[in-house]
N, C-alpha and C. Protein backbone atom coordinates (compact mmCIF):
# COMPACT_ATOMS: atom_id res chain seq x y z
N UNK A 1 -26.27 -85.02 -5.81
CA UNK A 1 -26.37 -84.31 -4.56
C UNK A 1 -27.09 -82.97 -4.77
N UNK A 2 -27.00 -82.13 -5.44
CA UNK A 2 -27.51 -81.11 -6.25
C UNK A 2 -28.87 -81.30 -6.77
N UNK A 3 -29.14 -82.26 -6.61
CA UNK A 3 -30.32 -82.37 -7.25
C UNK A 3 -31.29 -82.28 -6.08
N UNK A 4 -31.23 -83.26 -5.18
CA UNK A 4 -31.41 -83.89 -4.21
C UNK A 4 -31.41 -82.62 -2.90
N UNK A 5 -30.41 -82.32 -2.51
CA UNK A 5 -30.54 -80.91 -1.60
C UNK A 5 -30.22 -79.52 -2.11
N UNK A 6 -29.86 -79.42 -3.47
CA UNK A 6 -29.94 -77.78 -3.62
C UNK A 6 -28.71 -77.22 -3.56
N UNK A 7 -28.81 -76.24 -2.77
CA UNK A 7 -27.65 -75.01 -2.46
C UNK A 7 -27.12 -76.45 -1.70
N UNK A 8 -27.36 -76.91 -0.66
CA UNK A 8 -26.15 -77.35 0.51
C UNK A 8 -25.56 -78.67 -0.60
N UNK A 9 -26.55 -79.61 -1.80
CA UNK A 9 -25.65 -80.55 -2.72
C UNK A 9 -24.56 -79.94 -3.43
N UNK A 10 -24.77 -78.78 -3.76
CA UNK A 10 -23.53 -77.89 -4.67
C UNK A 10 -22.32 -77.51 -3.38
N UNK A 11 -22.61 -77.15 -2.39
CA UNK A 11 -21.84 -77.49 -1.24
C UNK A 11 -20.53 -78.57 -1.14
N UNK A 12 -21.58 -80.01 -1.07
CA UNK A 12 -21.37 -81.20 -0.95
C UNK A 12 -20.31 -81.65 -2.09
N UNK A 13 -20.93 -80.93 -3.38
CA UNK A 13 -19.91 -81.35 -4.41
C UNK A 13 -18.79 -80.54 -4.67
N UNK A 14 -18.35 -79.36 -4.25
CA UNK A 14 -17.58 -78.61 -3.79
C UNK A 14 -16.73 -79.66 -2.86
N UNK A 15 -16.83 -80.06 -1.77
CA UNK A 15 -16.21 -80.57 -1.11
C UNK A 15 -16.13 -82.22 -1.41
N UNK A 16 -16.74 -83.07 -2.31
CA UNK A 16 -16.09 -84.07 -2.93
C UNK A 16 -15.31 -83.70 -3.61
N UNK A 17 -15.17 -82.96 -4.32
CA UNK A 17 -14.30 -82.18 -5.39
C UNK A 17 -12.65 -82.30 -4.63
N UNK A 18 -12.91 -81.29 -3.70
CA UNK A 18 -11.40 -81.07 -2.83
C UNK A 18 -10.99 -82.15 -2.06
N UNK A 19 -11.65 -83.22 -1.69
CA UNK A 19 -11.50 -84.73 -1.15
C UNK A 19 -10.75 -85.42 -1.94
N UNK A 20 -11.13 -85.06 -3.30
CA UNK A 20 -10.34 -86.18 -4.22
C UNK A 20 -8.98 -85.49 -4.53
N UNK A 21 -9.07 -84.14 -5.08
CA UNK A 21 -7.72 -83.16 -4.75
C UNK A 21 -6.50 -83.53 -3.40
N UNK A 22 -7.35 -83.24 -2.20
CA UNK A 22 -6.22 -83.82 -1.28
C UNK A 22 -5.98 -85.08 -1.15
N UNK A 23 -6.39 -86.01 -1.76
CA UNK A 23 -5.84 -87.79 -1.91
C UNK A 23 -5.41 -87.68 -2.93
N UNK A 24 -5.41 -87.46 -3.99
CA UNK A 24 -4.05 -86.59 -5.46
C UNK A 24 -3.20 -86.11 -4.51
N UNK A 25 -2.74 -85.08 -3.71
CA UNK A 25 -2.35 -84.59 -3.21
C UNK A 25 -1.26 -85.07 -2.16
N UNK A 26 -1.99 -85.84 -1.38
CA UNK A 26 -1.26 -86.86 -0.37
C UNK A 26 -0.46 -87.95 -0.79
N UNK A 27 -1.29 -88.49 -1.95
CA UNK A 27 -0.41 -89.59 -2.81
C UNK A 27 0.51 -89.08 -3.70
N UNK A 28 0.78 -87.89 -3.80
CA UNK A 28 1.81 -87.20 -4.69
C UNK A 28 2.61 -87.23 -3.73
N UNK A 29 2.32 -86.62 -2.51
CA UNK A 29 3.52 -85.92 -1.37
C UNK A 29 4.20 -87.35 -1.17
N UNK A 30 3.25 -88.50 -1.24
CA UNK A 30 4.00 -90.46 -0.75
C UNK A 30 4.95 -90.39 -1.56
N UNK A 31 4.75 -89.99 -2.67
CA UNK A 31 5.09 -90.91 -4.19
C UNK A 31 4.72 -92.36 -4.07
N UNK A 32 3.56 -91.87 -4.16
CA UNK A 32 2.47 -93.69 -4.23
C UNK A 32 1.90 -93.68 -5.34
N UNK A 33 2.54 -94.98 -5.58
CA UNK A 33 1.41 -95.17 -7.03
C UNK A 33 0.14 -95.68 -7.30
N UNK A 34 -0.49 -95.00 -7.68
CA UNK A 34 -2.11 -95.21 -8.09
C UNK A 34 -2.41 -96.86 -8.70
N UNK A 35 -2.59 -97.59 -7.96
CA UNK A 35 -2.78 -98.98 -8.50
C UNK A 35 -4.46 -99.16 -8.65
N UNK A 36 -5.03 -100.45 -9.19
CA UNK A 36 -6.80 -100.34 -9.01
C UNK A 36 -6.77 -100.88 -7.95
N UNK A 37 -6.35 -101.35 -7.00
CA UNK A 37 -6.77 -101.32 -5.15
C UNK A 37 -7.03 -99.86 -4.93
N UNK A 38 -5.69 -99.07 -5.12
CA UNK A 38 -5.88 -97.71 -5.03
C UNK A 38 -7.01 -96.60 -5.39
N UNK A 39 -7.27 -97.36 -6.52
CA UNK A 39 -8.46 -96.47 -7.32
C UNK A 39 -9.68 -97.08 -6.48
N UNK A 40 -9.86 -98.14 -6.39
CA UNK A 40 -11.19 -99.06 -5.56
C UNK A 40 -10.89 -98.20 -3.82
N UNK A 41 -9.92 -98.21 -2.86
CA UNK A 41 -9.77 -97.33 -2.31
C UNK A 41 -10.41 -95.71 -2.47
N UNK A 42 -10.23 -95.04 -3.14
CA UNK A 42 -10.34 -94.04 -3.34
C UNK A 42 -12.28 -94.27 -3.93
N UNK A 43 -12.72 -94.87 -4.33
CA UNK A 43 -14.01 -95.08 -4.89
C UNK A 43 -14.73 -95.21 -3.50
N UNK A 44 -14.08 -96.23 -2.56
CA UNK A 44 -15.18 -96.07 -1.73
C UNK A 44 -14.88 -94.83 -0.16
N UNK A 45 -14.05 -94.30 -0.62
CA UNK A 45 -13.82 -93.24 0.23
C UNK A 45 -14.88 -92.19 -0.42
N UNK A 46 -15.04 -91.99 -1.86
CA UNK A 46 -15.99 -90.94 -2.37
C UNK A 46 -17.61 -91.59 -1.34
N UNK A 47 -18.13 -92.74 -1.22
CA UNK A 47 -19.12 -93.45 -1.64
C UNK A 47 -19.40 -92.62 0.35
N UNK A 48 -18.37 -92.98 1.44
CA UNK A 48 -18.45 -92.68 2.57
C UNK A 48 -18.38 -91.40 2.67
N UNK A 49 -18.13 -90.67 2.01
CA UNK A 49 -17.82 -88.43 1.94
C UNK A 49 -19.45 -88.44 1.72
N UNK A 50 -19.74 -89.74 0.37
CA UNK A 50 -21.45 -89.07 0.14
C UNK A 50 -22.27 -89.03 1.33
N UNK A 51 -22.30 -90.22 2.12
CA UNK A 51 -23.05 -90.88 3.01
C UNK A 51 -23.21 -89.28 4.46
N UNK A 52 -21.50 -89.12 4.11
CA UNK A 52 -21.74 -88.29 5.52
C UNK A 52 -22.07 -87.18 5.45
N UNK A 53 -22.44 -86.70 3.78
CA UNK A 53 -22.72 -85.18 3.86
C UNK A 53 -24.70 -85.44 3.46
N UNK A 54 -24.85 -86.52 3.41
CA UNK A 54 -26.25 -87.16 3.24
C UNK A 54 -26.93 -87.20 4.81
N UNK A 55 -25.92 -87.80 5.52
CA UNK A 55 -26.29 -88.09 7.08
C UNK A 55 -26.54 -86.43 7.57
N UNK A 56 -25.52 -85.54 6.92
CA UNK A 56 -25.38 -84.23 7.85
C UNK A 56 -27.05 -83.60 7.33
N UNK A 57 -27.49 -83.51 5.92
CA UNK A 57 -28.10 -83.06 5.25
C UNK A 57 -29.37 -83.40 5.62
N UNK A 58 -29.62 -84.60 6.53
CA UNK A 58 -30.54 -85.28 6.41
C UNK A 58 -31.68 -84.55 7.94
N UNK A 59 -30.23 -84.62 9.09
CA UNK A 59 -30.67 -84.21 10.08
C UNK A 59 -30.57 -82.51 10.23
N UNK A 60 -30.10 -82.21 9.12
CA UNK A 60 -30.73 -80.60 9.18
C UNK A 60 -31.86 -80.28 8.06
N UNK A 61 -32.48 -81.37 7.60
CA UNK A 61 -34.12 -81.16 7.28
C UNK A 61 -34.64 -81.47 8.05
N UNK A 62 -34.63 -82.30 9.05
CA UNK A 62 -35.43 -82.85 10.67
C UNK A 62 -35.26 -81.93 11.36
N UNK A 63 -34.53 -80.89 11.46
CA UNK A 63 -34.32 -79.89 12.41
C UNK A 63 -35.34 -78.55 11.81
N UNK A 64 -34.95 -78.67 10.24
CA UNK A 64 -36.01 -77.33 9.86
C UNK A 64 -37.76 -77.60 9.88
N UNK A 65 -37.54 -79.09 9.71
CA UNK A 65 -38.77 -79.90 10.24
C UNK A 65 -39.62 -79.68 11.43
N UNK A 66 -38.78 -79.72 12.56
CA UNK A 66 -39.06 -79.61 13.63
C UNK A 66 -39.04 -77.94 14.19
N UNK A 67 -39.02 -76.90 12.88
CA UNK A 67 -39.28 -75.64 13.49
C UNK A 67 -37.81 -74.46 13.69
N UNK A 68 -36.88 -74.93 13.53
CA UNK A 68 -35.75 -74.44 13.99
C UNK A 68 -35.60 -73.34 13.28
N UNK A 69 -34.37 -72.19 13.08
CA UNK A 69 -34.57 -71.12 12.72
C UNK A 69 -33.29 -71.99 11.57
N UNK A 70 -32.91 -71.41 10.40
CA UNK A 70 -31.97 -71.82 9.55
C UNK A 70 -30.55 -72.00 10.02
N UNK A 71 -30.09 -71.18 10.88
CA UNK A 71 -28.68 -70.81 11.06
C UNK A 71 -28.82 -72.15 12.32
N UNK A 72 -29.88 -72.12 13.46
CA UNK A 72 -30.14 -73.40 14.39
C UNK A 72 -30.05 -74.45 13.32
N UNK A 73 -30.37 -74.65 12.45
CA UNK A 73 -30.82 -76.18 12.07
C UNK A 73 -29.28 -76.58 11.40
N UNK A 74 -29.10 -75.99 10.97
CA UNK A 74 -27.61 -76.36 10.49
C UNK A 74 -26.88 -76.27 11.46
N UNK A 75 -26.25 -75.73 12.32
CA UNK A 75 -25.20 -75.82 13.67
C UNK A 75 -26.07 -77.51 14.42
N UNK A 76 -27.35 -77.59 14.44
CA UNK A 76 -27.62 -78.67 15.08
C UNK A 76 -27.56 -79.68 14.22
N UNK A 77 -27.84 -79.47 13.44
CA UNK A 77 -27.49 -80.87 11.66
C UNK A 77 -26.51 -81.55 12.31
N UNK A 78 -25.43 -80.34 11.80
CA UNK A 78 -23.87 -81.05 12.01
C UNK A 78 -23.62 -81.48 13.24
N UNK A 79 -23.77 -81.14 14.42
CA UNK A 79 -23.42 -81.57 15.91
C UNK A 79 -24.54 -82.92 15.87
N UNK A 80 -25.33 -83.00 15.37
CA UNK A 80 -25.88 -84.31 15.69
C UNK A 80 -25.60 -85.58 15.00
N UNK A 81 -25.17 -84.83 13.85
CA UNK A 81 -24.92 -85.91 12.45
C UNK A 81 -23.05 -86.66 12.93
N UNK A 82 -22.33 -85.79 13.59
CA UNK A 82 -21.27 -85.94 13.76
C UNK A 82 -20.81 -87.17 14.26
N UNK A 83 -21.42 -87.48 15.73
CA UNK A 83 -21.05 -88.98 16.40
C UNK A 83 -21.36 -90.08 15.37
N UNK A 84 -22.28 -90.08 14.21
CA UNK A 84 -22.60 -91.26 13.29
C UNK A 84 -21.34 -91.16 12.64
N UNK A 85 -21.11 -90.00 11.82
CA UNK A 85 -20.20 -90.12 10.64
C UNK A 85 -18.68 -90.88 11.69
N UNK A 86 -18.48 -89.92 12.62
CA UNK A 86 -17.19 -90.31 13.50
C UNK A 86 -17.04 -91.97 13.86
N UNK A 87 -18.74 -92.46 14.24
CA UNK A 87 -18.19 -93.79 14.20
C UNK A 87 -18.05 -94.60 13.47
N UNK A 88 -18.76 -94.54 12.20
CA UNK A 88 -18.59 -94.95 11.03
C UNK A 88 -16.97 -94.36 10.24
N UNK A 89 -16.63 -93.53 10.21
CA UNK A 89 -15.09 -93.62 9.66
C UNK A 89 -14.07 -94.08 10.24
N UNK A 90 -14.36 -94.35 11.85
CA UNK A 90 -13.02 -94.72 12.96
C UNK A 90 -13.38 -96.57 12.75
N UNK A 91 -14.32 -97.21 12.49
CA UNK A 91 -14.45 -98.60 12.20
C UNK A 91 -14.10 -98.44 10.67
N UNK A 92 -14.00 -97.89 10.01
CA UNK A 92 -13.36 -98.13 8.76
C UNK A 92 -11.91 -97.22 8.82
N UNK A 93 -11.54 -97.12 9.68
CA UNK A 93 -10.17 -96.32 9.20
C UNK A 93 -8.92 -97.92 10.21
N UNK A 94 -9.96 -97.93 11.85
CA UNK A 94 -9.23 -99.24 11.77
C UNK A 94 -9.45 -100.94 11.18
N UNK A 95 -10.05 -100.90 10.50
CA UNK A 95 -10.59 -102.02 9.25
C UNK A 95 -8.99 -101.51 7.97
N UNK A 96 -9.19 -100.14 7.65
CA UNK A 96 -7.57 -99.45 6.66
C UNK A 96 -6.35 -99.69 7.22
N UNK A 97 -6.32 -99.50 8.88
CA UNK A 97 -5.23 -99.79 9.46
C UNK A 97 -4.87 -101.18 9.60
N UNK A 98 -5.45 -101.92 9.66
CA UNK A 98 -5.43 -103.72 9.34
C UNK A 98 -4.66 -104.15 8.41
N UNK A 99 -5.61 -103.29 7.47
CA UNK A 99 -5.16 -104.01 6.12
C UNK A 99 -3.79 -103.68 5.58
N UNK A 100 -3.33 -102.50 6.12
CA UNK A 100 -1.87 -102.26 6.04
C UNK A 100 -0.92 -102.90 6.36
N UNK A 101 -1.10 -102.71 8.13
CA UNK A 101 0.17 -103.76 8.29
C UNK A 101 -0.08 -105.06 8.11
N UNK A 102 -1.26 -105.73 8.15
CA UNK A 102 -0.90 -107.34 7.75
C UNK A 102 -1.34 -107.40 6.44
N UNK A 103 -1.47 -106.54 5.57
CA UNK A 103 -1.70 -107.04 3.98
C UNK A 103 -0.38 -107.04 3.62
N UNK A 104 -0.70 -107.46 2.03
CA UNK A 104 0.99 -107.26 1.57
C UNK A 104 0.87 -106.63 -0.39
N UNK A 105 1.38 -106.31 -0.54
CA UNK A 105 1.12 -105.92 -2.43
C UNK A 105 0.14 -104.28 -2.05
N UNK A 106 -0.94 -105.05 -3.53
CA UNK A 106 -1.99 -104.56 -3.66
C UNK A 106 -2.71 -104.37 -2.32
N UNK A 107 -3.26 -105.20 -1.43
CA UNK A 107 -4.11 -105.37 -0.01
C UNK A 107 -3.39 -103.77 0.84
N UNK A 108 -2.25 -103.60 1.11
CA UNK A 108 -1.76 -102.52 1.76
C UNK A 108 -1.67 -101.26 0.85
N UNK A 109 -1.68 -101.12 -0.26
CA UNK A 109 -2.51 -100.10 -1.08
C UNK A 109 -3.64 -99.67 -1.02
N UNK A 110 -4.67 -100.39 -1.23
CA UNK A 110 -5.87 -100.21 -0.70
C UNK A 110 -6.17 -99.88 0.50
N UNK A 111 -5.46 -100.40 1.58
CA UNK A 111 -5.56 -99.57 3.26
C UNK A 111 -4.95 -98.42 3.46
N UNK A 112 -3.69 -98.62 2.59
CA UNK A 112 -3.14 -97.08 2.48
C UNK A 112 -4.25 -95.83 2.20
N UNK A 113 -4.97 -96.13 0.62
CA UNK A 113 -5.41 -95.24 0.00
C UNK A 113 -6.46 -95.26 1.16
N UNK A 114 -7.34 -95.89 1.31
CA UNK A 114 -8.51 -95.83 2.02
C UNK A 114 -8.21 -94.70 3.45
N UNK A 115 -6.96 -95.48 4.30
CA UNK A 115 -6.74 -94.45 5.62
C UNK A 115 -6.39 -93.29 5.23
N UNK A 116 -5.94 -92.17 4.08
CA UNK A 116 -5.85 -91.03 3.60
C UNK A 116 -7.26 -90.34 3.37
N UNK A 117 -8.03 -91.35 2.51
CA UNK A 117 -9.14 -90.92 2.16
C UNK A 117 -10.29 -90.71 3.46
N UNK A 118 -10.22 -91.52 4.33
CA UNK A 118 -11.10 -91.37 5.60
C UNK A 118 -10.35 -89.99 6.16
N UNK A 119 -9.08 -89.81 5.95
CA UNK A 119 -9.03 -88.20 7.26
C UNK A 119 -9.65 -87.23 5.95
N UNK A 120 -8.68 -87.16 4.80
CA UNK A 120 -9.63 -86.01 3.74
C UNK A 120 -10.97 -85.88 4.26
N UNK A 121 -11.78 -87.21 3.73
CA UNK A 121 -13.17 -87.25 3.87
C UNK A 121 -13.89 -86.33 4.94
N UNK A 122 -13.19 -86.76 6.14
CA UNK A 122 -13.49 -86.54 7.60
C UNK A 122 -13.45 -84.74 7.64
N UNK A 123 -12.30 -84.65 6.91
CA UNK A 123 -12.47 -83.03 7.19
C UNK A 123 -13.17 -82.13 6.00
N UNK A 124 -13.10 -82.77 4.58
CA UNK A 124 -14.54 -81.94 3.87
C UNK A 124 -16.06 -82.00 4.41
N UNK A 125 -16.02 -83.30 4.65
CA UNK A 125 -17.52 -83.14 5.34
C UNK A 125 -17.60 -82.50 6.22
N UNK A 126 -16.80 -82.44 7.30
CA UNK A 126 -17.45 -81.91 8.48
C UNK A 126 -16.76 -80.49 8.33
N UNK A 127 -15.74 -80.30 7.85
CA UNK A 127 -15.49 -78.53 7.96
C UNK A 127 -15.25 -77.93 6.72
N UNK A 128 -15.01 -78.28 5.49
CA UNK A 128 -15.36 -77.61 4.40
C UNK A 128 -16.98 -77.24 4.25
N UNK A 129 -17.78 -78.41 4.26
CA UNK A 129 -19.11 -78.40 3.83
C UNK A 129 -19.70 -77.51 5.08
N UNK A 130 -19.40 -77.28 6.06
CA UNK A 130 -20.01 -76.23 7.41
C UNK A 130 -19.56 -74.89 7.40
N UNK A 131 -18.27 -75.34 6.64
CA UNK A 131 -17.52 -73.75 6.29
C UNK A 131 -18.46 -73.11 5.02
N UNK A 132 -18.50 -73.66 3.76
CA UNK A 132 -19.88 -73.28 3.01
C UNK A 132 -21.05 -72.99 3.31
N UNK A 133 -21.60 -73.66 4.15
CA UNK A 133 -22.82 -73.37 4.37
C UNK A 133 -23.08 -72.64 5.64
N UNK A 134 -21.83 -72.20 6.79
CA UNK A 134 -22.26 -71.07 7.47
C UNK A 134 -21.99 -69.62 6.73
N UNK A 135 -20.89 -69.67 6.08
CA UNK A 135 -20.90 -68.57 5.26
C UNK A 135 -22.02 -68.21 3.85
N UNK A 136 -22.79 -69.49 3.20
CA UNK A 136 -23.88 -68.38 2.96
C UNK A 136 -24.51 -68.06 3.49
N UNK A 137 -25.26 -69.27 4.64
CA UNK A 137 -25.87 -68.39 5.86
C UNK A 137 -25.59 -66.72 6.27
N UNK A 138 -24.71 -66.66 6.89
CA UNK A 138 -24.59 -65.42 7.15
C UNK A 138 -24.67 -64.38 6.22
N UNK A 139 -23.92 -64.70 5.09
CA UNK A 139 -24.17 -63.58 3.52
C UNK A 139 -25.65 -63.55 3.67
N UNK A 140 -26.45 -64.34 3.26
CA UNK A 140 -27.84 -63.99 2.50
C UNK A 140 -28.79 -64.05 3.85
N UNK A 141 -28.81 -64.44 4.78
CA UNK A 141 -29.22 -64.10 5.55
C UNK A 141 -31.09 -65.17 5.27
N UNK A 142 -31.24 -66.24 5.02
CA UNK A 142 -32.16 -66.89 4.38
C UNK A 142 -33.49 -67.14 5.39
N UNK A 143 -34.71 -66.86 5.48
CA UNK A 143 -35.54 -67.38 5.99
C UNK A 143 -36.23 -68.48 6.23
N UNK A 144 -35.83 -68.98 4.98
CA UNK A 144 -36.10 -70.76 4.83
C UNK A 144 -35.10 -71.13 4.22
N UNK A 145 -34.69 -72.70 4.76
CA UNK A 145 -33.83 -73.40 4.06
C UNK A 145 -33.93 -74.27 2.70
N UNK A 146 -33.16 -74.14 1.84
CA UNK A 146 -33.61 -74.62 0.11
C UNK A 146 -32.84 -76.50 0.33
N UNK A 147 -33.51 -76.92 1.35
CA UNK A 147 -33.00 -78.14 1.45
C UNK A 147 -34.21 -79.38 1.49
């Protein structure tokens, strides 16, 4: 990610970072045990955090593209990028909710881990990673975006 967008990938990995922290976190508060559904869970919850801070990242180079001032292109990134990521995690969170109540074992582990990992996800991307990047915005005050 860092490689790829810069300041806003170090962002991004900042907030995969704390994604995986609060699913440690949540599965501590269960006392759930980490099974490999769980871990496969949790793998593709990282894989959907990438996608949506890729989706956000993507449409605030189309915005600096299209002329926008830095602090515009990012407030419009995220408000545009938002309805994708939202519908893409609410078809996989009820795809997690499925698999819960009618799985059984392992199968409801994996929906478990997965429906934790979609709200984490949901809120590093969209408000950790906006919380970073309006606050360097405003610190450095940038003329062009390093994206």
């Amino acid at each position: 990610m860092t490689i790829c967008y810069g300041r806003f990938g170090l962002f991004a990995n900042v907030a995969l970072f704390m994604n995986l922290v609060m699913i440690m976190g949540a599965l501590s508060f269960l006392q759930a045990t980490l099974t490999l559904p769980g871990i496969a869970g949790i793998v593709l919850t990282v894989g959907m955090a990438v996608d949506a801070n890729v989706l956000i990242f993507e449409r605030i180079r189309e915005e600096v593209l299209n002329g926008r001032t830095p602090y515009n292109a990012v407030e419009v990134g995220f408000t545009r990028a938002m309805t994708t990521i939202f519908d893409a995690n609410f078809t996989t969170a009820v795809a997690a909710l499925l698999l819960f109540f009618l799985g059984s074992g392992p199968v409801r582990g994996f929906g478990a881990t997965l429906a934790i990992g979609i709200i984490t996800s949901m809120f590093t991307a969209i408000m950790l990673t906006r919380m970073l990047a309006v606050l360097w915005l405003k610190r450095s005050r940038p003329t062009a975006l390093p994206i």
